[in-house]
Structures are given as structure tokens and as C-alpha cells.
PDB file of N, CA and C in Angstrom:
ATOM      1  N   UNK A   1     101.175 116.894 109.311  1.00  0.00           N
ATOM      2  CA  UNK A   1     101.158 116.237 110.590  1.00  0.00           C
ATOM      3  C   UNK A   1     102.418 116.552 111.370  1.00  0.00           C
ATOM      4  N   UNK A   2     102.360 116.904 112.304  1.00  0.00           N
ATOM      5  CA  UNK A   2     103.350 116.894 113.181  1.00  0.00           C
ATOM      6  C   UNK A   2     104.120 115.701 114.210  1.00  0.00           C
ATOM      7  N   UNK A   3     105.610 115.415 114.207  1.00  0.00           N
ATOM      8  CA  UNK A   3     105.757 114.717 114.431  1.00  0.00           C
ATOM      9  C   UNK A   3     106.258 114.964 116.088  1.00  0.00           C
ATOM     10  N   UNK A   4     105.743 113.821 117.102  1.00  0.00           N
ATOM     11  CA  UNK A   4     105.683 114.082 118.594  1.00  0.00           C
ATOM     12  C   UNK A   4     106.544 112.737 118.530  1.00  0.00           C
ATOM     13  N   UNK A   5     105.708 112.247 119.955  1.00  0.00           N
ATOM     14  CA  UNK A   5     106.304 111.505 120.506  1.00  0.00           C
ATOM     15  C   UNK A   5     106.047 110.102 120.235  1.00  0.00           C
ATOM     16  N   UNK A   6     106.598 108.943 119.840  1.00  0.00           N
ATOM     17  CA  UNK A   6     106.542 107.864 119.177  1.00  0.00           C
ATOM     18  C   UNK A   6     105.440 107.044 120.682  1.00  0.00           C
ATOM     19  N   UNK A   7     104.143 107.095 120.036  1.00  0.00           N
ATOM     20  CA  UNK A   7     103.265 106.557 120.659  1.00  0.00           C
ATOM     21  C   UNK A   7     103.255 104.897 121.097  1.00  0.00           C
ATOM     22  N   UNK A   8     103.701 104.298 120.115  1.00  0.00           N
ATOM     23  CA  UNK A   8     103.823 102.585 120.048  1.00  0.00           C
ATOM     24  C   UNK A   8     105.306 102.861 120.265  1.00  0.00           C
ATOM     25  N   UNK A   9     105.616 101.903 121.236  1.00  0.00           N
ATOM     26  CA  UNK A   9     107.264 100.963 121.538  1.00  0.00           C
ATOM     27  C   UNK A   9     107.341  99.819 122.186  1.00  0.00           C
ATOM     28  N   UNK A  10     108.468  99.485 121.642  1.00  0.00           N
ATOM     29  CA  UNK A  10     108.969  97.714 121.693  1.00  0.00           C
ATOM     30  C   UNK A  10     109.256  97.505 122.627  1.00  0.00           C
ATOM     31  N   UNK A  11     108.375  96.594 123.395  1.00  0.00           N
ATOM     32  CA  UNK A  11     109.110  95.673 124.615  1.00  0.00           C
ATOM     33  C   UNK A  11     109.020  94.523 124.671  1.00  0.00           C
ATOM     34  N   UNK A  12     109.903  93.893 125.325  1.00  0.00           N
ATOM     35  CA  UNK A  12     110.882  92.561 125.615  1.00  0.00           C
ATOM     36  C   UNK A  12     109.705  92.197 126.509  1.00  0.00           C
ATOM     37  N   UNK A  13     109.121  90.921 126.462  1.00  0.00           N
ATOM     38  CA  UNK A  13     108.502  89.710 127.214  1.00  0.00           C
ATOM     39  C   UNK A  13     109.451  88.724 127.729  1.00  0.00           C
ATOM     40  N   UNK A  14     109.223  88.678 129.208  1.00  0.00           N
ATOM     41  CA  UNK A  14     110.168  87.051 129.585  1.00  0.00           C
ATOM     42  C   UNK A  14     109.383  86.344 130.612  1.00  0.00           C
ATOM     43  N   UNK A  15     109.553  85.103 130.289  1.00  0.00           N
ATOM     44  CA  UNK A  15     108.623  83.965 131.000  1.00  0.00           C
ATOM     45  C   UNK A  15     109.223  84.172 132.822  1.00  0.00           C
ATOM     46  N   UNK A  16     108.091  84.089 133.556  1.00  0.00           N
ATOM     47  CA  UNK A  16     108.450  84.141 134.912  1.00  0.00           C
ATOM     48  C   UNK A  16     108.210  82.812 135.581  1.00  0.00           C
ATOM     49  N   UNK A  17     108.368  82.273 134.060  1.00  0.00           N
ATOM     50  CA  UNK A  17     107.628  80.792 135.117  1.00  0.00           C
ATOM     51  C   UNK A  17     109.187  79.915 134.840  1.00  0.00           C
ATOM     52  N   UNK A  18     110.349  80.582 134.368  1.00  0.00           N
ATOM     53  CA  UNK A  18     111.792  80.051 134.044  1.00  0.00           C
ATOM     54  C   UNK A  18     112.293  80.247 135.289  1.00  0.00           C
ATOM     55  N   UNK A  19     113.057  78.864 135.913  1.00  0.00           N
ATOM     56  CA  UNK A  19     113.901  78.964 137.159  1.00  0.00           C
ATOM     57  C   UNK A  19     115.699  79.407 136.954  1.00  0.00           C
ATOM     58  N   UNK A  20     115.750  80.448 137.083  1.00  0.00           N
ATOM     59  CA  UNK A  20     117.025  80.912 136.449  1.00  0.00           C
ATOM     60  C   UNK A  20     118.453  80.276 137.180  1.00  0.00           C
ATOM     61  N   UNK A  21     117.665  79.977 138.415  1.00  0.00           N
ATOM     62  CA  UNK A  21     119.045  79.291 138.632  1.00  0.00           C
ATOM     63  C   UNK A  21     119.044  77.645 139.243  1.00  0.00           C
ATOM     64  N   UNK A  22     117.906  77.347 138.236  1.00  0.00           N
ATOM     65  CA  UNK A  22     118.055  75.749 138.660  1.00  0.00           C
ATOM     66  C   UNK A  22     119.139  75.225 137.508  1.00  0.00           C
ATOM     67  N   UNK A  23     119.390  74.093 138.313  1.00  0.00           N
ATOM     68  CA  UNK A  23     120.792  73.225 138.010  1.00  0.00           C
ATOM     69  C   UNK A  23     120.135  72.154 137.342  1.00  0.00           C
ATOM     70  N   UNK A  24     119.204  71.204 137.639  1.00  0.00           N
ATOM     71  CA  UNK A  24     119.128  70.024 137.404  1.00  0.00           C
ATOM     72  C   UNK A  24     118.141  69.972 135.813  1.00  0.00           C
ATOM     73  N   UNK A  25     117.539  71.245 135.215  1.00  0.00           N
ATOM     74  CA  UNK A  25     116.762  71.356 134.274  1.00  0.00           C
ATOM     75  C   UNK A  25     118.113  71.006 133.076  1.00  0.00           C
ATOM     76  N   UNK A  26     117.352  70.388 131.535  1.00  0.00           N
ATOM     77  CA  UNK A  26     118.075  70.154 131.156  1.00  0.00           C
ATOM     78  C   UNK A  26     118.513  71.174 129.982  1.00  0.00           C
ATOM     79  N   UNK A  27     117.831  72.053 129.608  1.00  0.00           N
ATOM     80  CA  UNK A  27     118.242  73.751 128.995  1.00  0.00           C
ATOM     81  C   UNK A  27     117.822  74.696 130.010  1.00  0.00           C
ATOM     82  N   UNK A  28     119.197  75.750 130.047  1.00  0.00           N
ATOM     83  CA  UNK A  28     118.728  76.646 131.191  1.00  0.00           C
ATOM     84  C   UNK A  28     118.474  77.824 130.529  1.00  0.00           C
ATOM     85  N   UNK A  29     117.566  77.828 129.592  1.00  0.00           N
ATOM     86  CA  UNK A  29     117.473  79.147 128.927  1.00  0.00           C
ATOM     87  C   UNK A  29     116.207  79.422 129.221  1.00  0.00           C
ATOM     88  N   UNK A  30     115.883  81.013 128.519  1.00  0.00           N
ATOM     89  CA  UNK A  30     114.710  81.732 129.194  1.00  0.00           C
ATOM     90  C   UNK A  30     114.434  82.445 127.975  1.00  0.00           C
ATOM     91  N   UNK A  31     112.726  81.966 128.170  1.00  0.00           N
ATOM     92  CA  UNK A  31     112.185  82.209 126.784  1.00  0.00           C
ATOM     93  C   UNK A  31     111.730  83.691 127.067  1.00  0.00           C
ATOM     94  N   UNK A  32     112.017  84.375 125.475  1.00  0.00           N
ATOM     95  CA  UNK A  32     111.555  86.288 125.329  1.00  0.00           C
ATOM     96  C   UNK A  32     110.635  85.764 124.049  1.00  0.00           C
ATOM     97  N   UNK A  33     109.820  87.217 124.455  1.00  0.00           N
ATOM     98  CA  UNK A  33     109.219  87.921 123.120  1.00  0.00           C
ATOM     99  C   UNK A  33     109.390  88.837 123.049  1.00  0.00           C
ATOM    100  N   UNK A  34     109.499  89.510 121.627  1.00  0.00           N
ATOM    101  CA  UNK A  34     109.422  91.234 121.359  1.00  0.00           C
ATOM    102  C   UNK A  34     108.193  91.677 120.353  1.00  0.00           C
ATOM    103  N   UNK A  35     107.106  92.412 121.415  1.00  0.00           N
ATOM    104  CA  UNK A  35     106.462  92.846 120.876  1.00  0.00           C
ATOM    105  C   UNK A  35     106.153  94.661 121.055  1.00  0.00           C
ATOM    106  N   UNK A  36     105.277  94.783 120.417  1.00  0.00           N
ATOM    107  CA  UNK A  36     104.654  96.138 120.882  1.00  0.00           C
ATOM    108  C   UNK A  36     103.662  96.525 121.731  1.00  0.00           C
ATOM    109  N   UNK A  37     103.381  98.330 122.157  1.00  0.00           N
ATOM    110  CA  UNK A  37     102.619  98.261 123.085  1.00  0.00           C
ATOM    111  C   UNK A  37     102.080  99.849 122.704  1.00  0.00           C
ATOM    112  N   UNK A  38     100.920 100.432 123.301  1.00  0.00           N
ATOM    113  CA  UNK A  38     100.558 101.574 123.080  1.00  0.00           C
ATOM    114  C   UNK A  38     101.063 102.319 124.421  1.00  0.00           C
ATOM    115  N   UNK A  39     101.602 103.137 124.513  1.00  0.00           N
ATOM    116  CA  UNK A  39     102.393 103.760 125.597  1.00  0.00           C
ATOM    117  C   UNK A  39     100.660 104.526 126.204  1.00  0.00           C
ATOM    118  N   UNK A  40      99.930 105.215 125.566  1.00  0.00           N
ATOM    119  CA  UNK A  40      98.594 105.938 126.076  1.00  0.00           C
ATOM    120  C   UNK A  40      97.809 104.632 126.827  1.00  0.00           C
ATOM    121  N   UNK A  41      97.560 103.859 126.004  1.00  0.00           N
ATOM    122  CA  UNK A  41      96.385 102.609 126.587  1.00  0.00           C
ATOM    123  C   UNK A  41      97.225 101.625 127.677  1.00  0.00           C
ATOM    124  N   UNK A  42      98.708 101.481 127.528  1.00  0.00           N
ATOM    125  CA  UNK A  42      98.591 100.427 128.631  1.00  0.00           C
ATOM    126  C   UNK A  42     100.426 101.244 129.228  1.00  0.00           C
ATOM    127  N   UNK A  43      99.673 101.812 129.402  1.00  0.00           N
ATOM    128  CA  UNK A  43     100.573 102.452 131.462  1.00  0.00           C
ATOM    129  C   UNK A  43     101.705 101.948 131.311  1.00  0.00           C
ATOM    130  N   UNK A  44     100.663 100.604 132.129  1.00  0.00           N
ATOM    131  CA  UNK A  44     101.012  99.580 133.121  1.00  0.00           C
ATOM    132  C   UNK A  44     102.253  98.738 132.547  1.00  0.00           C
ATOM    133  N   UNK A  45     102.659  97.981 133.004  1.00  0.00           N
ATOM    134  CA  UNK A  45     103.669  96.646 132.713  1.00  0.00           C
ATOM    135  C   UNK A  45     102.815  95.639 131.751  1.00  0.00           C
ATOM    136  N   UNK A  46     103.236  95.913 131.031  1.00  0.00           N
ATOM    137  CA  UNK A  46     102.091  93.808 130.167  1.00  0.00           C
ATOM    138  C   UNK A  46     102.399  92.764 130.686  1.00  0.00           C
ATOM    139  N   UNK A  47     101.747  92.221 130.530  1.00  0.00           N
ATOM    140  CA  UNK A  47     101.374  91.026 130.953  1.00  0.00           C
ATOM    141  C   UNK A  47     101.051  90.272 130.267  1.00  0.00           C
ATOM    142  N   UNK A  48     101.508  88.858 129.631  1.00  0.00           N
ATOM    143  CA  UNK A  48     100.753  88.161 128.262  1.00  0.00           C
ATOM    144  C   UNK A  48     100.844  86.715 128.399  1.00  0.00           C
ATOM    145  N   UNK A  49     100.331  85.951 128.453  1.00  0.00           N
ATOM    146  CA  UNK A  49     100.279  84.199 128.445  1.00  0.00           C
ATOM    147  C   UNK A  49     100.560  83.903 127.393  1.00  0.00           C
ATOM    148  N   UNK A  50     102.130  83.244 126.989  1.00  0.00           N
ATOM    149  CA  UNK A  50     102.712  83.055 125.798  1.00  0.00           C
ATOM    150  C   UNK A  50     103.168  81.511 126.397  1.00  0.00           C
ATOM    151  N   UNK A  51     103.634  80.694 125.365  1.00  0.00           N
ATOM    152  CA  UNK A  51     104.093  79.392 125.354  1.00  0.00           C
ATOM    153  C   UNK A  51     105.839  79.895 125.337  1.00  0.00           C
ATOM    154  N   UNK A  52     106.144  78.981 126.734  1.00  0.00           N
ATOM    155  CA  UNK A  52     107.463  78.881 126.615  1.00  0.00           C
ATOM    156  C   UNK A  52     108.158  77.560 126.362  1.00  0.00           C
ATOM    157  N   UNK A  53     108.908  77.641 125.277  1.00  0.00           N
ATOM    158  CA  UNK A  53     109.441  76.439 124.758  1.00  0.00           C
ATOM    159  C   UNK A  53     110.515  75.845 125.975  1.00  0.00           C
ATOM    160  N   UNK A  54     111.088  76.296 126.884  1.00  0.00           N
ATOM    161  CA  UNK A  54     112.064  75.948 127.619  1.00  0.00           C
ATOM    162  C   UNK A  54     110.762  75.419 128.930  1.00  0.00           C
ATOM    163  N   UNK A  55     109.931  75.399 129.277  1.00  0.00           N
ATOM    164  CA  UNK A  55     109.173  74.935 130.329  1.00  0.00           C
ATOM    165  C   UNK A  55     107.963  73.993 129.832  1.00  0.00           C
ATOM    166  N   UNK A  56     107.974  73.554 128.418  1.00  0.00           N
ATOM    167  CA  UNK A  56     107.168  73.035 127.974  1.00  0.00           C
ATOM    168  C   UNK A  56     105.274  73.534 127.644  1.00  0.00           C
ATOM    169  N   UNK A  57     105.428  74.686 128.169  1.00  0.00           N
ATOM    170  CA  UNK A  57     103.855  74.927 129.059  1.00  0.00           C
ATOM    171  C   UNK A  57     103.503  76.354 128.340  1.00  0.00           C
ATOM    172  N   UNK A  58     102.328  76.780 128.695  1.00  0.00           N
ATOM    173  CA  UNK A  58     102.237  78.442 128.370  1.00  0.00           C
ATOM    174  C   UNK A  58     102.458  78.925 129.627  1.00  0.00           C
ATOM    175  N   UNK A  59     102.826  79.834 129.647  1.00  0.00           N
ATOM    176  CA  UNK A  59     103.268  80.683 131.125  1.00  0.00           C
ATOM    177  C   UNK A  59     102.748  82.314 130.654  1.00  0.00           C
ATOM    178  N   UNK A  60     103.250  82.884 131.959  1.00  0.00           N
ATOM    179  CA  UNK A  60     102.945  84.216 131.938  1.00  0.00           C
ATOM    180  C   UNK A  60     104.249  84.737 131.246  1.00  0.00           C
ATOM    181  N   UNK A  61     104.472  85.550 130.764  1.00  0.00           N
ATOM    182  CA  UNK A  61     105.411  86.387 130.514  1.00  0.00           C
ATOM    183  C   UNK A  61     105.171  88.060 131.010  1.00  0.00           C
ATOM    184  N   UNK A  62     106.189  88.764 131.708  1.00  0.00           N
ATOM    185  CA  UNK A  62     105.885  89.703 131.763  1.00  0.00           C
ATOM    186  C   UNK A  62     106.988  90.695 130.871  1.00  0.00           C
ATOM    187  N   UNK A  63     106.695  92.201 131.383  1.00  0.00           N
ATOM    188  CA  UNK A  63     107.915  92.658 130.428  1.00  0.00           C
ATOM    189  C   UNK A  63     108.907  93.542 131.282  1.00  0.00           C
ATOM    190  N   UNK A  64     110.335  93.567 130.702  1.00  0.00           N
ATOM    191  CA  UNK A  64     111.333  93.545 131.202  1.00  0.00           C
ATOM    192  C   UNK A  64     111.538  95.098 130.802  1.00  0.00           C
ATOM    193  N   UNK A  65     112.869  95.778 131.708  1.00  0.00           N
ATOM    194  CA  UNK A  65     113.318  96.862 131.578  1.00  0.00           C
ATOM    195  C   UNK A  65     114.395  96.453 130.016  1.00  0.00           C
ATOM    196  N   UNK A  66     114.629  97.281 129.239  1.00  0.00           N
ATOM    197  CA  UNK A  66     115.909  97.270 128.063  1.00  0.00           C
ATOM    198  C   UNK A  66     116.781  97.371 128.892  1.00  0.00           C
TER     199      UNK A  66
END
């Protein structure tokens, strides 16, 4: 087998539903995931409805540049 180009890679998920610069919340942190992705099947940016512990809720998460 020949070895190419690493088809699956890791990307960083972050909740867009986190207000990064509100004051009055009482943790100001911002929930990630790290998962994987097929570079052939999805292009695009992911997109994933994950539970963020800092907003109580499931939110969207999208994924971030490294």
C-alpha cells in the first residue's frame, strides 16, 4: 500500500452559542470538542449539535481553524 495523504483529520468543535464576552455569566468558558472528519466526504466546515456544559443546553458547535 502506498502511503498518501492522511485522509481522516482532527478538528476542534466550539459552541457558538458561548457569549465570549459577557460579564454577568457565572463561568466564562467555552465548551470544545475534538473529533474527526473525512477530508473527501465533508469539504465543508462541520457542523454538530453537542451539549455544552457552560450554557446548560445542546448547542451547535462548529469547527474552528488550529
Amino acid at each position: 500500500m502506498a502511503k498518501g495523504k492522511n485522509i481522516r483529520i482532527t478538528v476542534i468543535l466550539e459552541c457558538t452559542g458561548c457569549d465570549k464576552k459577557s460579564v454577568n455569566k457565572k463561568s466564562t468558558g467555552i465548551s470544545r470538542y475534538i473529533t474527526q472528519k473525512n477530508r473527501q466526504n465533508t469539504p465543508s466546515r462541520l457542523e454538530l449539535k453537542k451539549f455544552c456544559r457552560f450554557c446548560y443546553k445542546h448547542t451547535i458547535h462548529a469547527e474552528i481553524k488550529k
